[in-house]
N, C-alpha and C. Protein backbone atom coordinates (compact mmCIF):
# COMPACT_ATOMS: atom_id res chain seq x y z
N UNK A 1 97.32 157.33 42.57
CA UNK A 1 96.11 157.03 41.83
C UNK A 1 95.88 155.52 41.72
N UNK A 2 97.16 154.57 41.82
CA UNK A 2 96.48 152.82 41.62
C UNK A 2 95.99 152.74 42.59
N UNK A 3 96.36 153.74 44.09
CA UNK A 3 95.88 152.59 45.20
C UNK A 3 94.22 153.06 44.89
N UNK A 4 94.06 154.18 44.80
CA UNK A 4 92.12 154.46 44.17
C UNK A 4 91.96 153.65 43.41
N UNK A 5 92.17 153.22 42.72
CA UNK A 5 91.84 152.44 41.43
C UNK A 5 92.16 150.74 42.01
N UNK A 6 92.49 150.49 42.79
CA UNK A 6 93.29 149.07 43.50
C UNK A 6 91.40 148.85 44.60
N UNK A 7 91.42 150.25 45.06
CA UNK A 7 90.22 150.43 46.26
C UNK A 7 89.08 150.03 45.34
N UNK A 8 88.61 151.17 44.79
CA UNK A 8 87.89 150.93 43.56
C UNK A 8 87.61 149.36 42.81
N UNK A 9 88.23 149.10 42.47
CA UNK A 9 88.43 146.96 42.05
C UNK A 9 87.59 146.57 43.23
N UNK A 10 88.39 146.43 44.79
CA UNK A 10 88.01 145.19 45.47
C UNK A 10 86.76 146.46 46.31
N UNK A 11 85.82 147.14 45.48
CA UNK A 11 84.85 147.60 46.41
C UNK A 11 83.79 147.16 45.83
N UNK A 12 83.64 147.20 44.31
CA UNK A 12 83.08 146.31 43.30
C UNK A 12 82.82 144.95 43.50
N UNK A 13 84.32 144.78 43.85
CA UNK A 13 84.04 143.22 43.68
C UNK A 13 82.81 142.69 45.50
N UNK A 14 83.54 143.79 46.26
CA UNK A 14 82.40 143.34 47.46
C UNK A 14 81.09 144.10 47.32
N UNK A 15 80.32 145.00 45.91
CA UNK A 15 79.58 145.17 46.56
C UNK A 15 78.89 144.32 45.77
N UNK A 16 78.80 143.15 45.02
CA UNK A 16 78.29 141.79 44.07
C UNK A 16 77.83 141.11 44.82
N UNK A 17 78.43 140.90 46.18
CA UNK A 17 78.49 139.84 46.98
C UNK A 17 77.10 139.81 48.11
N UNK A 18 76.73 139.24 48.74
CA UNK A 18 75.37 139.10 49.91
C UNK A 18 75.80 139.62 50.92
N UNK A 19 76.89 140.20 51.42
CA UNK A 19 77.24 140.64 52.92
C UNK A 19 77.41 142.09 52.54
N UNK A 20 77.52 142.55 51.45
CA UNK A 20 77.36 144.24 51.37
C UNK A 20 75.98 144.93 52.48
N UNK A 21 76.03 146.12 53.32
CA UNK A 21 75.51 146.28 54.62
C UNK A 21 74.24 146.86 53.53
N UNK A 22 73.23 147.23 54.63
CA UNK A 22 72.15 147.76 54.04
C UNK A 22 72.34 149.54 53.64
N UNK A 23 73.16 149.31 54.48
CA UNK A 23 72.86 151.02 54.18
C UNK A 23 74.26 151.51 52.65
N UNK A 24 74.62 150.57 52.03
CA UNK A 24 74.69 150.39 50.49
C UNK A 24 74.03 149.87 49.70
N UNK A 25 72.80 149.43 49.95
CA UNK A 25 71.77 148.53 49.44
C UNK A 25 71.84 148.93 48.07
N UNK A 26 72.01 150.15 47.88
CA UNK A 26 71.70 151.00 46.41
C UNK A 26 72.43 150.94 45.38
N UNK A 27 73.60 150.54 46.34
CA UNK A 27 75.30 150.16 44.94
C UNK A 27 75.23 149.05 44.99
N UNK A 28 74.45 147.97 45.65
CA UNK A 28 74.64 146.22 45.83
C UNK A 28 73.30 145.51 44.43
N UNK A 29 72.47 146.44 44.39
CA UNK A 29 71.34 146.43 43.34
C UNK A 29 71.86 146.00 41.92
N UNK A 30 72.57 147.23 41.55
CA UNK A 30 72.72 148.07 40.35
C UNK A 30 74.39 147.04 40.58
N UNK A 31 75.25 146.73 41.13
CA UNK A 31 76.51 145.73 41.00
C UNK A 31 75.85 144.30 40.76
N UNK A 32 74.52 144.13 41.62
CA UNK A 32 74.20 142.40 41.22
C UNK A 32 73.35 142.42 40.35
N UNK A 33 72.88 143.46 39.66
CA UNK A 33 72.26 143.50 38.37
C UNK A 33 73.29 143.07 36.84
N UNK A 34 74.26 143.46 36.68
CA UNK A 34 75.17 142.83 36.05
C UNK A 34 76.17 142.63 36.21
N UNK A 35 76.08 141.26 37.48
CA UNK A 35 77.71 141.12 37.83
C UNK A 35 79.09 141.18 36.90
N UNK A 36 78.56 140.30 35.36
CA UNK A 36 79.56 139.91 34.59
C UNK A 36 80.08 141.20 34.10
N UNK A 37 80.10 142.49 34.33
CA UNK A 37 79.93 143.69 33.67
C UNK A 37 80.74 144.13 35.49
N UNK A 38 80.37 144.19 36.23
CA UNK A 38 81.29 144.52 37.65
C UNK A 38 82.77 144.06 37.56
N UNK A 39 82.38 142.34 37.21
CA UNK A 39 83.76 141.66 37.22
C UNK A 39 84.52 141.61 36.49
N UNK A 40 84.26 142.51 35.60
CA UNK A 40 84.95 142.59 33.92
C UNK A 40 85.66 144.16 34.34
N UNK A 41 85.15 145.30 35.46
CA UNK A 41 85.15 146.42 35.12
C UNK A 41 86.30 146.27 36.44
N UNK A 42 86.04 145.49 37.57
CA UNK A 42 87.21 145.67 38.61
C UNK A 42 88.32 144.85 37.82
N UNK A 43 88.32 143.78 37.36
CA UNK A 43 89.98 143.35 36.84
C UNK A 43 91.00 144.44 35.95
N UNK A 44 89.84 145.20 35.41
CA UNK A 44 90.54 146.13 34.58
C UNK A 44 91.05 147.00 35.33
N UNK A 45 90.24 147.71 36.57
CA UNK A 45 90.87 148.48 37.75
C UNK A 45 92.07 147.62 38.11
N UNK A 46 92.08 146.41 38.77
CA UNK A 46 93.22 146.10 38.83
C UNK A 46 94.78 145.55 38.01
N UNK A 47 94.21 146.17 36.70
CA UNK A 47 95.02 145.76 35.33
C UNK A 47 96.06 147.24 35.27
N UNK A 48 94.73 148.21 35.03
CA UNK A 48 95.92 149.43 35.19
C UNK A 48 96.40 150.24 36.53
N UNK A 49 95.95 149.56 38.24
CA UNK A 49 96.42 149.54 38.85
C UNK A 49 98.09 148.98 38.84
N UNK A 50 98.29 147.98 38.48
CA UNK A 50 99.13 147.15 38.32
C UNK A 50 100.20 148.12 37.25
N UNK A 51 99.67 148.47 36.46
CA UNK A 51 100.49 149.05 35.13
C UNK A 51 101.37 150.45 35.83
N UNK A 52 100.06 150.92 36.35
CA UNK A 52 100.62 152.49 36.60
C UNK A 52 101.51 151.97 38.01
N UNK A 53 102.03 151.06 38.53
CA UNK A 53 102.93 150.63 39.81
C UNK A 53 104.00 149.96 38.77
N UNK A 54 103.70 149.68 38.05
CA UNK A 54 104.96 148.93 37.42
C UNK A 54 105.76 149.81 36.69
N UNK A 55 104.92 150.62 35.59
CA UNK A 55 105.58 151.87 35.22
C UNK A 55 106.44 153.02 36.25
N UNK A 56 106.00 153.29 37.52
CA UNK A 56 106.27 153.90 38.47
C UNK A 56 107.48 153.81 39.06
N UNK A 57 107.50 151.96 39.57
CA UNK A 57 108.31 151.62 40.45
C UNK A 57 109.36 150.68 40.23
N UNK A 58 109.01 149.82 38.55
CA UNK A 58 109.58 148.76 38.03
C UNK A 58 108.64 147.69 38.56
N UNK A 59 109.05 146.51 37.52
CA UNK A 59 108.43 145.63 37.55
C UNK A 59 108.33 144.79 38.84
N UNK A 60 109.03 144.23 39.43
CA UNK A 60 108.74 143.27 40.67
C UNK A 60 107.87 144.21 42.26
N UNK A 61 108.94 145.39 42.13
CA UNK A 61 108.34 146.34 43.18
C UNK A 61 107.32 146.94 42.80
N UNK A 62 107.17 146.88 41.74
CA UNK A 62 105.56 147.44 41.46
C UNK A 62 104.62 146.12 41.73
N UNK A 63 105.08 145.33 41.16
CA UNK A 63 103.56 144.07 41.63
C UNK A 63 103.83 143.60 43.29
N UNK A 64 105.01 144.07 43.97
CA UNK A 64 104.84 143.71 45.49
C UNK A 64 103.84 144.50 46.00
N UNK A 65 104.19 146.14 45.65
CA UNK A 65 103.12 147.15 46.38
C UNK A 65 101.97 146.64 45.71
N UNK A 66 101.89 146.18 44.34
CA UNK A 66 99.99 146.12 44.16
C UNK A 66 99.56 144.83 45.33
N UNK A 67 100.70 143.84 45.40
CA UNK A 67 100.26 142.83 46.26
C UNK A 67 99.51 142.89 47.30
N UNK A 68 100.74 143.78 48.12
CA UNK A 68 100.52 144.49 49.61
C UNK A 68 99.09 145.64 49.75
N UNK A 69 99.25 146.73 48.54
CA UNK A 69 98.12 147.49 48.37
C UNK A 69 96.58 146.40 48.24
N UNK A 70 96.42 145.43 47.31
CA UNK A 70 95.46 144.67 47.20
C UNK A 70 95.20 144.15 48.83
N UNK A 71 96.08 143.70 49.22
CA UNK A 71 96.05 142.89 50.81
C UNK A 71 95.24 144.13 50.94
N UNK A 72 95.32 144.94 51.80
CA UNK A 72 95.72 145.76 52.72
C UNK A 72 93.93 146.74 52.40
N UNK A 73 93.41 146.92 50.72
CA UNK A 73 91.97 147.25 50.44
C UNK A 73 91.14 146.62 50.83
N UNK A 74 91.65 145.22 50.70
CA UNK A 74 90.29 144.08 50.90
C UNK A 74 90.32 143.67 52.11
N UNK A 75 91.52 143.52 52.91
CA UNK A 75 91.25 143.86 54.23
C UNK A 75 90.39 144.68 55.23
N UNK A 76 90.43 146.41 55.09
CA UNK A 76 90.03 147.31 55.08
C UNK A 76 88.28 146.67 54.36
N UNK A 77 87.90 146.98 53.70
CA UNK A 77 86.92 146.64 52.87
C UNK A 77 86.45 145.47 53.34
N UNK A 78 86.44 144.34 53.59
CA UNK A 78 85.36 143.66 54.21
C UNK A 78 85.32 143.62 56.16
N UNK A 79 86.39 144.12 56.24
CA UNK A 79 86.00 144.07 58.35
C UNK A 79 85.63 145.78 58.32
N UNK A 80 85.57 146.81 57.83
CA UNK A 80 85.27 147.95 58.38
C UNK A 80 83.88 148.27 57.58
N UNK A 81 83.13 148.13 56.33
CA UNK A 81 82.29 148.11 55.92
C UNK A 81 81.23 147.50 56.39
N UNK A 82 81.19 146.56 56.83
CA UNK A 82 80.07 145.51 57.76
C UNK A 82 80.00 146.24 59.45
N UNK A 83 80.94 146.85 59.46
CA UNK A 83 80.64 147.64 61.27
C UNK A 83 79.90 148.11 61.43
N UNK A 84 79.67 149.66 60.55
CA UNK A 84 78.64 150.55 60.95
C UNK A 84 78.80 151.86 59.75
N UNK A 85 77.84 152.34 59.64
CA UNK A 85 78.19 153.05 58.63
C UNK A 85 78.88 154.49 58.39
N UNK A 86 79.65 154.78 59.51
CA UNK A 86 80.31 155.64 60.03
C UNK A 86 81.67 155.03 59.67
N UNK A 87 81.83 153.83 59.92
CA UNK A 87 83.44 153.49 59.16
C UNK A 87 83.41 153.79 57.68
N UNK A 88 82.34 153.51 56.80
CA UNK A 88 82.84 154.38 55.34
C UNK A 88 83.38 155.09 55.06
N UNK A 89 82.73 156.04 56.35
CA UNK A 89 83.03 157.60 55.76
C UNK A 89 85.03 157.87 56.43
N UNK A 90 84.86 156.91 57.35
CA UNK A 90 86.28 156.90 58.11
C UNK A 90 87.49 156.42 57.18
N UNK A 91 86.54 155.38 56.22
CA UNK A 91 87.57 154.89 55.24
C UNK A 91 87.83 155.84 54.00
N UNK A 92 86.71 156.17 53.65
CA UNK A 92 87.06 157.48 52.52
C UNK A 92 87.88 158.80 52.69
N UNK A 93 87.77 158.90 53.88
CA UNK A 93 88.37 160.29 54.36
C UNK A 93 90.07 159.76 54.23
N UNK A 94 90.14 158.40 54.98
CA UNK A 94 91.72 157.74 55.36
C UNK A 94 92.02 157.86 53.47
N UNK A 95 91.12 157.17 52.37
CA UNK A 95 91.95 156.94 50.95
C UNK A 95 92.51 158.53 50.77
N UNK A 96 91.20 159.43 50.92
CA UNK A 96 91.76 161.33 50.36
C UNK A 96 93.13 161.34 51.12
N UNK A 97 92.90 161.50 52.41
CA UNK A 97 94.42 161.48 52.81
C UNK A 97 95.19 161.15 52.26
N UNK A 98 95.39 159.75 51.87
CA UNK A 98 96.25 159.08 51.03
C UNK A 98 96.49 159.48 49.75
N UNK A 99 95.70 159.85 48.94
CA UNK A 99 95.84 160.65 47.75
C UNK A 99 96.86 162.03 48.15
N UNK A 100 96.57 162.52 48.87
CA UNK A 100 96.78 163.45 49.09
C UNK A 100 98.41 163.82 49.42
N UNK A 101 98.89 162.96 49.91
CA UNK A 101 99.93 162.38 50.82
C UNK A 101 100.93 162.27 50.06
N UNK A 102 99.99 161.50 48.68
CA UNK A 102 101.04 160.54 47.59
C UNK A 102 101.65 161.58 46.68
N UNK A 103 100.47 162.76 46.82
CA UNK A 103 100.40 163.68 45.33
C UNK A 103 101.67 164.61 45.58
N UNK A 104 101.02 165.23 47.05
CA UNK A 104 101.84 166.39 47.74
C UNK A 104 103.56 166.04 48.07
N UNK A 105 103.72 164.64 48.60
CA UNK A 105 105.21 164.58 49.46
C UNK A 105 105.69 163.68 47.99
């Protein structure tokens, strides 16, 4: 559940920004309508991201994976979102997996 909630943070935080694609135009509106209210709402995603990895895994290995997990969203999130809008759906399907993955094994 942090890495959703890790995804969640840095999707916010890109959709505030001017390079969000058109065909999100609709979540880039309603995010740059009150940024200070976006950027207030992803730190907190990444507050109890952080918590529920630390509780999980202990303290240092929990803030490495949020490290690596943070890398690894915003990576994902700004080179596959700007491609085409067929990678969204490629990326949402890859997080369920991942949920899925985490819940089940």
């Amino acid at each position: 559940m942090a890495i959703v909630l890790i995804f969640l943070g840095c999707f916010l935080l890109y959709a505030k920004s001017k390079h969000l694609p058109n065909y999100l135009s609709h979540i880039g509106d309603k995010a740059k309508s009150a940024p200070v209210v976006v950027r207030i709402v992803a730190y907190l995603l990444f507050i109890t991201g952080i918590f529920m990895l630390t509780v999980d895994f202990g303290f240092w290995t929990g803030l490495t994976i949020f490290i690596i997990t943070l890398m690894f969203t915003l990576a994902l999130t700004i080179i596959l979102l700007p491609l085409n809008k067929k990678y969204a759906y490629v990326l949402v399907i890859l997080s369920i997996l991942a949920l899925i993955t985490e819940y089940i094994l």
